[in-house]
N, C-alpha and C. Protein backbone atom coordinates (compact mmCIF):
# COMPACT_ATOMS: atom_id res chain seq x y z
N UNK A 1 -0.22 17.14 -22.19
CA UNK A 1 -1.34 16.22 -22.21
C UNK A 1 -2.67 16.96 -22.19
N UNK A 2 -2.84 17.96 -21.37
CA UNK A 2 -4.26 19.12 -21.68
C UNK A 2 -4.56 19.35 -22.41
N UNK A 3 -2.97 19.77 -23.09
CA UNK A 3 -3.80 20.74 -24.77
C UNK A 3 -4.30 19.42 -25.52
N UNK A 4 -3.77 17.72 -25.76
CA UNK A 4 -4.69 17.06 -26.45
C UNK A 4 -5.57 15.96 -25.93
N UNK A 5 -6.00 16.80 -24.76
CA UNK A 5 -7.02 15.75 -24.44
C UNK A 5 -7.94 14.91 -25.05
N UNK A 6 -8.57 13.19 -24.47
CA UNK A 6 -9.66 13.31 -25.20
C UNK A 6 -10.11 12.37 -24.82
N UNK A 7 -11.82 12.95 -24.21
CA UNK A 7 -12.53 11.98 -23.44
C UNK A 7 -12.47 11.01 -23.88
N UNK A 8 -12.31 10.53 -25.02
CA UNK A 8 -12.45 9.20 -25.33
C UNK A 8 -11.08 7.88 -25.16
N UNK A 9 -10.49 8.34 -24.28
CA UNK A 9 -9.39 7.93 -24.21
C UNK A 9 -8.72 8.37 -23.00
N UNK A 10 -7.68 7.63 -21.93
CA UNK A 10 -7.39 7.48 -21.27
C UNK A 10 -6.51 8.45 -20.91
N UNK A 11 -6.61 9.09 -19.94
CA UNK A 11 -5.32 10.49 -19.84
C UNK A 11 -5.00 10.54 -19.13
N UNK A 12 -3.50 10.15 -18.81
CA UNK A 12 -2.74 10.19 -17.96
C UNK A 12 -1.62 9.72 -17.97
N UNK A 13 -0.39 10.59 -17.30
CA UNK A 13 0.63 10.39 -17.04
C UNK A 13 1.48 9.06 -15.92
N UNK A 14 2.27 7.97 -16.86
CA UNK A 14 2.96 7.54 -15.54
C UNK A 14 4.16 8.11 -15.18
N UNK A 15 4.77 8.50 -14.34
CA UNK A 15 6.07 8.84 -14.32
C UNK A 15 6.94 8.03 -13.35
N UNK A 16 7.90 6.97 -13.79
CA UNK A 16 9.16 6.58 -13.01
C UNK A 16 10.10 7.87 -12.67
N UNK A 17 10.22 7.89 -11.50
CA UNK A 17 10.99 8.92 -10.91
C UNK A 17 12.16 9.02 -9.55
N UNK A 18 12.96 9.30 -9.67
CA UNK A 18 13.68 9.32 -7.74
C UNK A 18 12.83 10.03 -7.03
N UNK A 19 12.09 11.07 -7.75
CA UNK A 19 11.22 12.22 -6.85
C UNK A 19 11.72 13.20 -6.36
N UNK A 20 12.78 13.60 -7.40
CA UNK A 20 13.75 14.78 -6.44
C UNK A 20 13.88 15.47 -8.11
N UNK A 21 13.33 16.77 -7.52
CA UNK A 21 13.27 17.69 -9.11
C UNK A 21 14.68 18.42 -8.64
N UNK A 22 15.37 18.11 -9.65
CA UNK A 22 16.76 18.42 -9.68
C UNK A 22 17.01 19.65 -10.96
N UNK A 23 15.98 20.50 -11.59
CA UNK A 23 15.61 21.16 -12.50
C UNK A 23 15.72 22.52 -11.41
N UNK A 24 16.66 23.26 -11.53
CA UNK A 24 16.18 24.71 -10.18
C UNK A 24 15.11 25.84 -10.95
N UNK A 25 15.44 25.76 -12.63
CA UNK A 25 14.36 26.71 -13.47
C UNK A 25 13.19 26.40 -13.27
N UNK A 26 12.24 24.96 -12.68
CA UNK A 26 11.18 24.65 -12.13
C UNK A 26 10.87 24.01 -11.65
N UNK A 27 10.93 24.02 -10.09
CA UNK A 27 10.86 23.31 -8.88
C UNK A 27 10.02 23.78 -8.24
N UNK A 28 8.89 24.28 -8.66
CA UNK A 28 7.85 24.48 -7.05
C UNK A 28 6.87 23.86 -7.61
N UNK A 29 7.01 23.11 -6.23
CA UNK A 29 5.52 22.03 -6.43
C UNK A 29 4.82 22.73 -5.55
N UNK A 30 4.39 23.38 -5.09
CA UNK A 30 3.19 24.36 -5.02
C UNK A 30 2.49 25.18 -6.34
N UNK A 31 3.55 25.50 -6.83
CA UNK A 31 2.69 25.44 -8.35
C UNK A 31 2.01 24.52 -9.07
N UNK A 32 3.01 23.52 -9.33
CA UNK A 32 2.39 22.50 -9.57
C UNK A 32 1.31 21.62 -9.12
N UNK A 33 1.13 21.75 -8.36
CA UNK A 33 0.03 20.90 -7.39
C UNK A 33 -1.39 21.66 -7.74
N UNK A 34 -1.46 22.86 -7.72
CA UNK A 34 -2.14 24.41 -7.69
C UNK A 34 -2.29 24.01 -9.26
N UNK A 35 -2.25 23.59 -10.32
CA UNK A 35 -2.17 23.93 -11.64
C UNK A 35 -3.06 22.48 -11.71
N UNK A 36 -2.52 21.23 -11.29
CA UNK A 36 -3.16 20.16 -11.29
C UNK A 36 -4.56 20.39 -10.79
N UNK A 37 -4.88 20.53 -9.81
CA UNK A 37 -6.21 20.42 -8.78
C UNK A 37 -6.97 21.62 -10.26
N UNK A 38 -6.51 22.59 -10.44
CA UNK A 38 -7.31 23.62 -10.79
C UNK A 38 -8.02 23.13 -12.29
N UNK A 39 -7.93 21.69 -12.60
CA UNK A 39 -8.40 20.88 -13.92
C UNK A 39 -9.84 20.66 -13.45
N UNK A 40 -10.74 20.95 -14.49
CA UNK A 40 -11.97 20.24 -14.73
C UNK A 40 -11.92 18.79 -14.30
N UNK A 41 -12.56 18.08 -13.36
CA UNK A 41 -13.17 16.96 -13.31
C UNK A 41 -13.19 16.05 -14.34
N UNK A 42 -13.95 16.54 -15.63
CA UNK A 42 -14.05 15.75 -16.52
C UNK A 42 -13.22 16.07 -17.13
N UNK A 43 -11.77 17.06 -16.73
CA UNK A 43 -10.85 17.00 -18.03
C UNK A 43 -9.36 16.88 -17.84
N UNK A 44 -9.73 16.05 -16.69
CA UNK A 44 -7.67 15.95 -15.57
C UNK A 44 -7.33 15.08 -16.39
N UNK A 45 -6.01 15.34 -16.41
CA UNK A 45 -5.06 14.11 -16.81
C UNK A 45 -4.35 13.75 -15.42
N UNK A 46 -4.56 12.58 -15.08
CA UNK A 46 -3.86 11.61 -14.07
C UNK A 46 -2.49 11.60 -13.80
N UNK A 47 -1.57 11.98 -12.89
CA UNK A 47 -0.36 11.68 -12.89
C UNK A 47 -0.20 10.34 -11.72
N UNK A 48 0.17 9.55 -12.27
CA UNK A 48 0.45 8.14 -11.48
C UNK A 48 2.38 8.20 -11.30
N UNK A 49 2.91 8.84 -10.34
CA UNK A 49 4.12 8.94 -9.68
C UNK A 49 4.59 7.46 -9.14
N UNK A 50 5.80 6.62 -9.60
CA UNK A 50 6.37 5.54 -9.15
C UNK A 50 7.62 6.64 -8.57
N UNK A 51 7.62 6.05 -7.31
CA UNK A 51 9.42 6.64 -6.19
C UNK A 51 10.05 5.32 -6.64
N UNK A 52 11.12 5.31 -7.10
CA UNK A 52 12.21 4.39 -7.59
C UNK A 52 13.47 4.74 -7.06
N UNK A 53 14.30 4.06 -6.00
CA UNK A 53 15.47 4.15 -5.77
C UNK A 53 15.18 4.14 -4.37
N UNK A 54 16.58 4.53 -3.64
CA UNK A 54 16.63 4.87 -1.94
C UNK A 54 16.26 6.48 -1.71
N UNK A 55 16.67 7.32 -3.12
CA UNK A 55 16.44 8.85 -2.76
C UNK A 55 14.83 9.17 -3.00
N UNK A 56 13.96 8.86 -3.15
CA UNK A 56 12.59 8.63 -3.54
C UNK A 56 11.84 9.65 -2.39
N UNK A 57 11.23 10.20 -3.06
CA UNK A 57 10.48 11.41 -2.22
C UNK A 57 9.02 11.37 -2.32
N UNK A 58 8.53 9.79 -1.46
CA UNK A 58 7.14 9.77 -1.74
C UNK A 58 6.23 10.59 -1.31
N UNK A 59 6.81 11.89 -0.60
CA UNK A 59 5.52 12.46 0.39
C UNK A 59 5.69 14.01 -0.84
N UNK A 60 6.79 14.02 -1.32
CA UNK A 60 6.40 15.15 -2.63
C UNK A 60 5.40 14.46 -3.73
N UNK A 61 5.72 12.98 -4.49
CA UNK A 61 5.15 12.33 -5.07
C UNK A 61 3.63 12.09 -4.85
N UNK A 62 3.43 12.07 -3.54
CA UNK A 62 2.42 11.90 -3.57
C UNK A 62 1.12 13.22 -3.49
N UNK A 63 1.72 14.11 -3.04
CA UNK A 63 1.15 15.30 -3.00
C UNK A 63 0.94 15.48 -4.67
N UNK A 64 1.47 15.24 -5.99
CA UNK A 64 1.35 15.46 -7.21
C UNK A 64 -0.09 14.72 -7.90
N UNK A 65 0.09 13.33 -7.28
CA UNK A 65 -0.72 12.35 -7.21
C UNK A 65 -2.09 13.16 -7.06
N UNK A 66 -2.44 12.99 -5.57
CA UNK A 66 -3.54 13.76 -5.14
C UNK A 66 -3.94 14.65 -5.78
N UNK A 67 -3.27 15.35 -6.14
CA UNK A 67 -3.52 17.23 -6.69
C UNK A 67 -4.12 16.68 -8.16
N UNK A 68 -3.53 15.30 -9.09
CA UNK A 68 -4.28 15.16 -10.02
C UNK A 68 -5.73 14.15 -10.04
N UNK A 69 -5.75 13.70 -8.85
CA UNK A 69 -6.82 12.77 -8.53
C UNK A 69 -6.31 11.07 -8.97
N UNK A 70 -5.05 10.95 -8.71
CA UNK A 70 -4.51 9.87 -8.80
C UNK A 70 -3.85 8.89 -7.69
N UNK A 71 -2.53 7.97 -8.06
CA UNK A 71 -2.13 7.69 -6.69
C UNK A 71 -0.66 7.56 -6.87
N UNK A 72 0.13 7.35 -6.11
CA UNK A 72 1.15 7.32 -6.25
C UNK A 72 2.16 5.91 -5.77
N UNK A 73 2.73 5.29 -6.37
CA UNK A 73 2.93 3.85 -6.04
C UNK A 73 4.68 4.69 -5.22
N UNK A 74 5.33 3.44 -4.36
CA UNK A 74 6.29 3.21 -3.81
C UNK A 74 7.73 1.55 -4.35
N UNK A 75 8.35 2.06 -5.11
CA UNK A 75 8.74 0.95 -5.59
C UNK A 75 10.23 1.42 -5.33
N UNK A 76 10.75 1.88 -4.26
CA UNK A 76 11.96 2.27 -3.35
C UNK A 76 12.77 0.81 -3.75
N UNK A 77 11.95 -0.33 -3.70
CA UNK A 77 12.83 -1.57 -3.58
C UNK A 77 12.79 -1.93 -4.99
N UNK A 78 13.63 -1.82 -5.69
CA UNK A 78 13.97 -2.68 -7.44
C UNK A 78 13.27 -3.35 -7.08
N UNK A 79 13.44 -4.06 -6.04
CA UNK A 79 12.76 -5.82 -6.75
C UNK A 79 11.17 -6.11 -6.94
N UNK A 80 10.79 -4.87 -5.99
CA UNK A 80 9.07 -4.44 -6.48
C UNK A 80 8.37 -3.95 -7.52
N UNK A 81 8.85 -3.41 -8.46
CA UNK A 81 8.80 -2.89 -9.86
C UNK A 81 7.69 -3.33 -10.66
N UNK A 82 8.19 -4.54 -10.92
CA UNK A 82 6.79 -5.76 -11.87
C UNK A 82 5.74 -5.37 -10.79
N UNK A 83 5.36 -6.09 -9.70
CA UNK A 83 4.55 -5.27 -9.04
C UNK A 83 3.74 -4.24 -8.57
N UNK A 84 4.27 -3.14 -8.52
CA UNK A 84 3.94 -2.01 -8.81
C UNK A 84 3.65 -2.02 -9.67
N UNK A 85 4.17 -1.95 -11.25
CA UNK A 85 3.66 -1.41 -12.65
C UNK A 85 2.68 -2.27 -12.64
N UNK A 86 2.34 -3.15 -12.41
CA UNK A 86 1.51 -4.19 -12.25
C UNK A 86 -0.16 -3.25 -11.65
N UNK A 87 0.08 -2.81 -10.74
CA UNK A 87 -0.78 -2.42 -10.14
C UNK A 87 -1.25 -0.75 -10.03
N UNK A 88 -0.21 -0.15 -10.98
CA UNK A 88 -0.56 1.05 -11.45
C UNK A 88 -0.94 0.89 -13.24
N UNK A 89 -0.97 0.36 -14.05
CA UNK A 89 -1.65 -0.13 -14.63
C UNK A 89 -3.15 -0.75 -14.35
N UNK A 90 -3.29 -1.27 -12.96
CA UNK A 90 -4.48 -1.65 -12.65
C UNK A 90 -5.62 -0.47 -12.92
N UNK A 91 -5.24 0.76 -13.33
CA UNK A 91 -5.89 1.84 -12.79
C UNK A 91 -6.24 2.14 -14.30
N UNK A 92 -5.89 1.49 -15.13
CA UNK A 92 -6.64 1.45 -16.93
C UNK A 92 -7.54 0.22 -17.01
């Protein structure tokens, strides 16, 4: 999403997720977090993190959030979903 940014247009990531990086070739969210924050102001792309399921790791999720200047929704319960997307969409 960096390499095609464009002010004129909305940038950012949603991601539905359990929140459990199950990838061992790249799992540090200290990097990640560190790579996010280190964006221009005027040139972040947003990561908006949904935790989906019972295994949901909102306090990693949300640390991703922050680091891009975003937020991170909690939708642990299926039946909150519409809701949530509802209200992470609010944020366009």
């Amino acid at each position: 999403m960096a390499g095609e940014f464009d002010p004129s247009r909305i940038n950012a990531v949603v991601v539905l997720t359990d929140g459990r990086n199950e990838f061992p070739a790249d799992n540090n969210l200290e990097s990640l977090t560190r790579v996010l924050r280190s964006e221009a102001a005027d040139r972040v792309v947003r990561v908006f993190p949904i935790a989906y399921g019972d295994d949901a790791d909102l306090v990693e999720l949300q640390a991703i959030a922050d680091a891009s200047r975003a937020a991170a929704y909690d939708a642990s319960d299926p039946a909150s979903l519409d809701k949530v997307l509802t209200a992470v969409l609010s944020n366009f």
